[in-house]
C-alpha atoms as a PDB file:
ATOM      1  CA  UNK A   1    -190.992 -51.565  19.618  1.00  0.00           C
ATOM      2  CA  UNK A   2    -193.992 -49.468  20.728  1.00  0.00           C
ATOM      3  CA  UNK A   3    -195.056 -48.407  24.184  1.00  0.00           C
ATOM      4  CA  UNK A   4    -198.293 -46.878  24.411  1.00  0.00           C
ATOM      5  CA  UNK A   5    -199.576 -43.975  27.108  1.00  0.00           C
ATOM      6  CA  UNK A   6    -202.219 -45.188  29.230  1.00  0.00           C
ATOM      7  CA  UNK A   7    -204.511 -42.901  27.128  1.00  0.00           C
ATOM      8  CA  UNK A   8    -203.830 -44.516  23.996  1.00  0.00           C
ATOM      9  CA  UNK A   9    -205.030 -47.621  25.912  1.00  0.00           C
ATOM     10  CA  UNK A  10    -207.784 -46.305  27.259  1.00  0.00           C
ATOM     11  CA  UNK A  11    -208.912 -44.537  23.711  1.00  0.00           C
ATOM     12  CA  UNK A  12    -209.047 -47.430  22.260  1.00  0.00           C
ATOM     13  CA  UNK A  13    -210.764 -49.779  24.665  1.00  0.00           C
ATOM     14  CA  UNK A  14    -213.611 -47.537  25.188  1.00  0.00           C
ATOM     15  CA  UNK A  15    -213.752 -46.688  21.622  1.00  0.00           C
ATOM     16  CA  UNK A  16    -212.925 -43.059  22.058  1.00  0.00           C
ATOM     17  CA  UNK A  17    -212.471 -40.875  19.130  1.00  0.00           C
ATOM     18  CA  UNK A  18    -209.092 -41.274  18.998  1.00  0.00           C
ATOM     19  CA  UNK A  19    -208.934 -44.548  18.989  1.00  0.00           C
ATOM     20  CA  UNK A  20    -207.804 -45.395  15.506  1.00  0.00           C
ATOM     21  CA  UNK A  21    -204.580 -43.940  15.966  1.00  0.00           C
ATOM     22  CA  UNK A  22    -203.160 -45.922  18.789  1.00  0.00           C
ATOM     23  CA  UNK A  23    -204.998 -49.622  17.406  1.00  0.00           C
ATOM     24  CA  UNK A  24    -202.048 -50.472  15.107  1.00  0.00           C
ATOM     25  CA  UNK A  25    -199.361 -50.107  18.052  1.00  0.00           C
ATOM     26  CA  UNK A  26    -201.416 -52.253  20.122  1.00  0.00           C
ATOM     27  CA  UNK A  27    -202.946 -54.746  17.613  1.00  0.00           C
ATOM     28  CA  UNK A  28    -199.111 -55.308  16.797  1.00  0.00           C
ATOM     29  CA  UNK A  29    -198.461 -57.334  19.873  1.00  0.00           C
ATOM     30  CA  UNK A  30    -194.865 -58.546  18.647  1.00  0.00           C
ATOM     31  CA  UNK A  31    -193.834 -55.230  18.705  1.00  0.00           C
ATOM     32  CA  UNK A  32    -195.779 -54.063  21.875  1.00  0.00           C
ATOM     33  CA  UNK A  33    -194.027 -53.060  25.351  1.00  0.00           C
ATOM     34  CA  UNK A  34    -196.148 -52.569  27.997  1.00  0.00           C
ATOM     35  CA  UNK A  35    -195.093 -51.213  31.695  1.00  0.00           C
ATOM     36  CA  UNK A  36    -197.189 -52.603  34.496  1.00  0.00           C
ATOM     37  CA  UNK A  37    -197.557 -49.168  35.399  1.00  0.00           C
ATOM     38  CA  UNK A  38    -199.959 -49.112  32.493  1.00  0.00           C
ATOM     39  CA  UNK A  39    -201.878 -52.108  33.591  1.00  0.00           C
ATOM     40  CA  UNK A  40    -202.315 -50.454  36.619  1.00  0.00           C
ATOM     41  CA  UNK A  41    -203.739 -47.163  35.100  1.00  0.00           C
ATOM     42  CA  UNK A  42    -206.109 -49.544  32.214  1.00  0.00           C
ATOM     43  CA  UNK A  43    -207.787 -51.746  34.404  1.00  0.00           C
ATOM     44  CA  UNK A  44    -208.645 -49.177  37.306  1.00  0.00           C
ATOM     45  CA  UNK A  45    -210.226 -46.410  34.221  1.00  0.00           C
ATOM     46  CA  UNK A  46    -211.657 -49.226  32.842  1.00  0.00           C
ATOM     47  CA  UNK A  47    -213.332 -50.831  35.862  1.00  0.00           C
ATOM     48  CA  UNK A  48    -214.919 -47.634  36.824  1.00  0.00           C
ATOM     49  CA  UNK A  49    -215.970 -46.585  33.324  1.00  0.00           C
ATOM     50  CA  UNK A  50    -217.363 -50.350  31.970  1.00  0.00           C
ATOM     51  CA  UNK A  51    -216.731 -52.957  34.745  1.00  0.00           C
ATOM     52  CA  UNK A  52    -214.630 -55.763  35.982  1.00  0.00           C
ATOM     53  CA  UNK A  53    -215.310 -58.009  33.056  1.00  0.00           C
ATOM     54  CA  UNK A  54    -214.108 -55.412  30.453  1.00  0.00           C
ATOM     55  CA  UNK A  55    -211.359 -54.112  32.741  1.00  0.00           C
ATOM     56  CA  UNK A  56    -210.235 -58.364  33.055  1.00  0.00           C
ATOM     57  CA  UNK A  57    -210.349 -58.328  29.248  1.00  0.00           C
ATOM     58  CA  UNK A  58    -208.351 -55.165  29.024  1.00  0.00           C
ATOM     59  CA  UNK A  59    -205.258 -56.854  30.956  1.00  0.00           C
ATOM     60  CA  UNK A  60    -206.044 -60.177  28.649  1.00  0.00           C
ATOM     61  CA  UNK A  61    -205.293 -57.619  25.880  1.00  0.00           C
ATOM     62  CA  UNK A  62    -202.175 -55.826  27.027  1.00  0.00           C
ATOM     63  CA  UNK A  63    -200.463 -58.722  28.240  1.00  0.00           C
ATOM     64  CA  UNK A  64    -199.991 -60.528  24.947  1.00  0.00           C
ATOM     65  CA  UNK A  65    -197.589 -57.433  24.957  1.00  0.00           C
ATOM     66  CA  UNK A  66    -193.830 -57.900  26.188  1.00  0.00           C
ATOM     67  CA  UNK A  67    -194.880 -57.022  29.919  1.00  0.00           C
ATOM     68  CA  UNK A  68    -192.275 -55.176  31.662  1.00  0.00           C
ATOM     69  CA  UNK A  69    -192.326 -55.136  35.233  1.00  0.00           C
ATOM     70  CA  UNK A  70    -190.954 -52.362  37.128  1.00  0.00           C
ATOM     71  CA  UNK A  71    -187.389 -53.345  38.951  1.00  0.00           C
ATOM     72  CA  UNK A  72    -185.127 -51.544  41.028  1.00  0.00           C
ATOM     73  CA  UNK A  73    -183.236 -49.990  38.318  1.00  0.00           C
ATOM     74  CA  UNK A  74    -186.272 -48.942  36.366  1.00  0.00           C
ATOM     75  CA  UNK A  75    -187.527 -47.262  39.148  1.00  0.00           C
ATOM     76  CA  UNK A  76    -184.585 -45.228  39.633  1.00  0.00           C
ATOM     77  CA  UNK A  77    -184.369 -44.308  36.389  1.00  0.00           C
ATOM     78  CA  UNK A  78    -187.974 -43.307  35.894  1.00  0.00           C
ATOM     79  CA  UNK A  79    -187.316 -41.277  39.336  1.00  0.00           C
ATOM     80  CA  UNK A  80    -184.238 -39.002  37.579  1.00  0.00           C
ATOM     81  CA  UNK A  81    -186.761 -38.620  34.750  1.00  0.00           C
ATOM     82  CA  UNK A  82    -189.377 -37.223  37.092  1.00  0.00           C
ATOM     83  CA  UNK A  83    -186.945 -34.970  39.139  1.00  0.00           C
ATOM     84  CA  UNK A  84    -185.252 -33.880  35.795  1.00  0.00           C
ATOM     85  CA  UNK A  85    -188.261 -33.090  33.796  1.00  0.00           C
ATOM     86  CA  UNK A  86    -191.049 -32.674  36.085  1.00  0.00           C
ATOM     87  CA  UNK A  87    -192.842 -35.417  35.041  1.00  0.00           C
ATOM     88  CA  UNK A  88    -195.766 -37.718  37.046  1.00  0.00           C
ATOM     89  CA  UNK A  89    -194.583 -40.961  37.971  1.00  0.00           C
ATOM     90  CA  UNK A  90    -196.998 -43.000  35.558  1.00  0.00           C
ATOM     91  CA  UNK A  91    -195.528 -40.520  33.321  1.00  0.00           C
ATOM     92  CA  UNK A  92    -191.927 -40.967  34.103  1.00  0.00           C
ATOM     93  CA  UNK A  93    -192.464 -44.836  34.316  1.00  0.00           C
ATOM     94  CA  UNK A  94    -193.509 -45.154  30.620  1.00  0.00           C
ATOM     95  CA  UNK A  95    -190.591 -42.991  29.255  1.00  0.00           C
ATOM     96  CA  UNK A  96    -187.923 -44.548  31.433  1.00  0.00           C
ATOM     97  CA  UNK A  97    -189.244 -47.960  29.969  1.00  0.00           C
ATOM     98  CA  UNK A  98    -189.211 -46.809  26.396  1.00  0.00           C
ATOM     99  CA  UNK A  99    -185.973 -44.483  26.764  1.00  0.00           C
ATOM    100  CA  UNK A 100    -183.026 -45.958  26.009  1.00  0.00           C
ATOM    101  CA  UNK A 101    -180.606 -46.556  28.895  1.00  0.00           C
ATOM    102  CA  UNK A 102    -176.820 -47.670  29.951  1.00  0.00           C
ATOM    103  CA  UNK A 103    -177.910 -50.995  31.006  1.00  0.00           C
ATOM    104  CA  UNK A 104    -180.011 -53.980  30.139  1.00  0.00           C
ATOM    105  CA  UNK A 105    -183.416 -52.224  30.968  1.00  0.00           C
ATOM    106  CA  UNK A 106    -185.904 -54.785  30.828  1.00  0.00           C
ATOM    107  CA  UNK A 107    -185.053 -58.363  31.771  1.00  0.00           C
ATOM    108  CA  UNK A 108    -188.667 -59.473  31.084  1.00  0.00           C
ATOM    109  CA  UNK A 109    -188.131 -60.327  27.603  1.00  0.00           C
ATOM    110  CA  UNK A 110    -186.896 -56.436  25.711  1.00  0.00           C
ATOM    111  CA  UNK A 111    -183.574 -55.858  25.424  1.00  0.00           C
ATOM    112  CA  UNK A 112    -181.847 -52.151  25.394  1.00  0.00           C
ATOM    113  CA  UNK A 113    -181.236 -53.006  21.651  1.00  0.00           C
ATOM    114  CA  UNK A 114    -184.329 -53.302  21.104  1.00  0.00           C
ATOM    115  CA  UNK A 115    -185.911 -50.638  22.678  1.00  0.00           C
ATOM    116  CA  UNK A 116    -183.192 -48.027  21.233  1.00  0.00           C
ATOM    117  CA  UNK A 117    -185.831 -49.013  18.527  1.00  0.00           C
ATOM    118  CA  UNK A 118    -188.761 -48.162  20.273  1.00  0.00           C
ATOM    119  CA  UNK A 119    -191.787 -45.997  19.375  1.00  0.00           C
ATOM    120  CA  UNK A 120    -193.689 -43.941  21.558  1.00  0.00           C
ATOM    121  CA  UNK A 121    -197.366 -43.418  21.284  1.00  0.00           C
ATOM    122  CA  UNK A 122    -199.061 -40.381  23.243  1.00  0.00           C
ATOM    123  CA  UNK A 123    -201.964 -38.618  23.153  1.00  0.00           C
ATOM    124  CA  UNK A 124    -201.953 -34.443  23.159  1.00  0.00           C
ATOM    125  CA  UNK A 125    -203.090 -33.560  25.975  1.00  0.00           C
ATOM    126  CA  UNK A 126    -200.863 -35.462  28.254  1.00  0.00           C
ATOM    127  CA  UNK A 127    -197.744 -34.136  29.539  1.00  0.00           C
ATOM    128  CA  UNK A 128    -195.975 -36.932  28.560  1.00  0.00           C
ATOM    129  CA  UNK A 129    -196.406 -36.184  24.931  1.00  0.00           C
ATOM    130  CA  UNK A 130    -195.671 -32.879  25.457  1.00  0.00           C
ATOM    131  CA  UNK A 131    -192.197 -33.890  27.163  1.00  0.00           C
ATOM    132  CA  UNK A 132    -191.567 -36.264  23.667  1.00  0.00           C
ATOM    133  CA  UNK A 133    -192.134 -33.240  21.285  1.00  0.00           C
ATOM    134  CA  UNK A 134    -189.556 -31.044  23.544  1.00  0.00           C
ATOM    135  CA  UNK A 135    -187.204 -33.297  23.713  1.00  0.00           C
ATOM    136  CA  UNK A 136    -187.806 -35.560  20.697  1.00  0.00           C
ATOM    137  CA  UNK A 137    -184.025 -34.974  19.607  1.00  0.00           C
ATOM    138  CA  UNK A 138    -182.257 -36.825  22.817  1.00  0.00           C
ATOM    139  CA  UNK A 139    -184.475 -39.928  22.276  1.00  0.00           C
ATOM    140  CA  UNK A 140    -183.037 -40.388  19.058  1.00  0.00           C
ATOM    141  CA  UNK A 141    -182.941 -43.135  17.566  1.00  0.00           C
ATOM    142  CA  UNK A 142    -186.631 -43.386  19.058  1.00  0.00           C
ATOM    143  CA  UNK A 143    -189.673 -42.050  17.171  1.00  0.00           C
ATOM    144  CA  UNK A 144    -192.342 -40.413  18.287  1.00  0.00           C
ATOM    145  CA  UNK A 145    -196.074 -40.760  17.106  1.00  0.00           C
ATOM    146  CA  UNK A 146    -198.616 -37.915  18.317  1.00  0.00           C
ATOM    147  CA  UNK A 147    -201.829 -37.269  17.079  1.00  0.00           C
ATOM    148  CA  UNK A 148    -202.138 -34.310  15.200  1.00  0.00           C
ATOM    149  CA  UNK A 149    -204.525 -31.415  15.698  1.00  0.00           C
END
């Protein structure tokens, strides 16, 4: 499964330079997890930067992803991942949905099985990638894509 950072999103709607990397993940819609959080994050960059139209087609885009919505348990779990490693709460949101957990994570469609399976997409210069490379080894089996350079 792949979950994609906001940026990743956001590279490749506006056509940013890094947008090549992150296209596969999200043209690959079967395999695609997205966390509302993300939605969130999309459509308000992309409203400001190109408009309500682009920012509607955006969501039309990231929702024929597995949406997951964010439930009490997620929450909780992407607030110990914030206290533990210091993370933002977007930030913490998108690992706790891609991290593999105790429980049945995602009852909108994903199951833990699943995501144990998961792939991670994040761009250098956000904090979140930087919290994949350090601890890349405890999300095992997960892999992590970042871009290089």
């Amino acid at each position: 499964m792949n979950v994609v950072d906001t940026s990743g999103w956001i590279e490749s709607i506006v056509d940013a330079p890094n947008a090549d990397f992150f296209r596969p993940s999200i043209i690959a819609s079967e395999e695609l997890v997205v966390p509302t959080i993300s939605i969130f994050e999309v459509y308000r960059v992309v409203l400001r930067l190109q408009g309500e139209e682009s920012a509607s087609e955006s969501i039309g885009m990231m929702t024929l992803g597995q949406v997951v919505d964010l439930d009490t348990e997620l929450a909780a779990a992407a607030a110990r991942l914030a206290h533990e490693e210091k993370l933002a709460m977007a930030d913490a949101i998108i690992l706790a949905t891609a991290r593999p957990v105790q429980r049945n994570p995602l009852d909108a469609g994903c199951r833990s099985e699943t995501i144990r399976q998961c792939e991670v997409s994040a761009g250098n210069d956000s904090r979140l990638a930087h919290f994949f490379r350090k601890f890349a080894s405890s999300l095992s089996p997960c892999s992590v894509k970042k871009l290089s350079g």
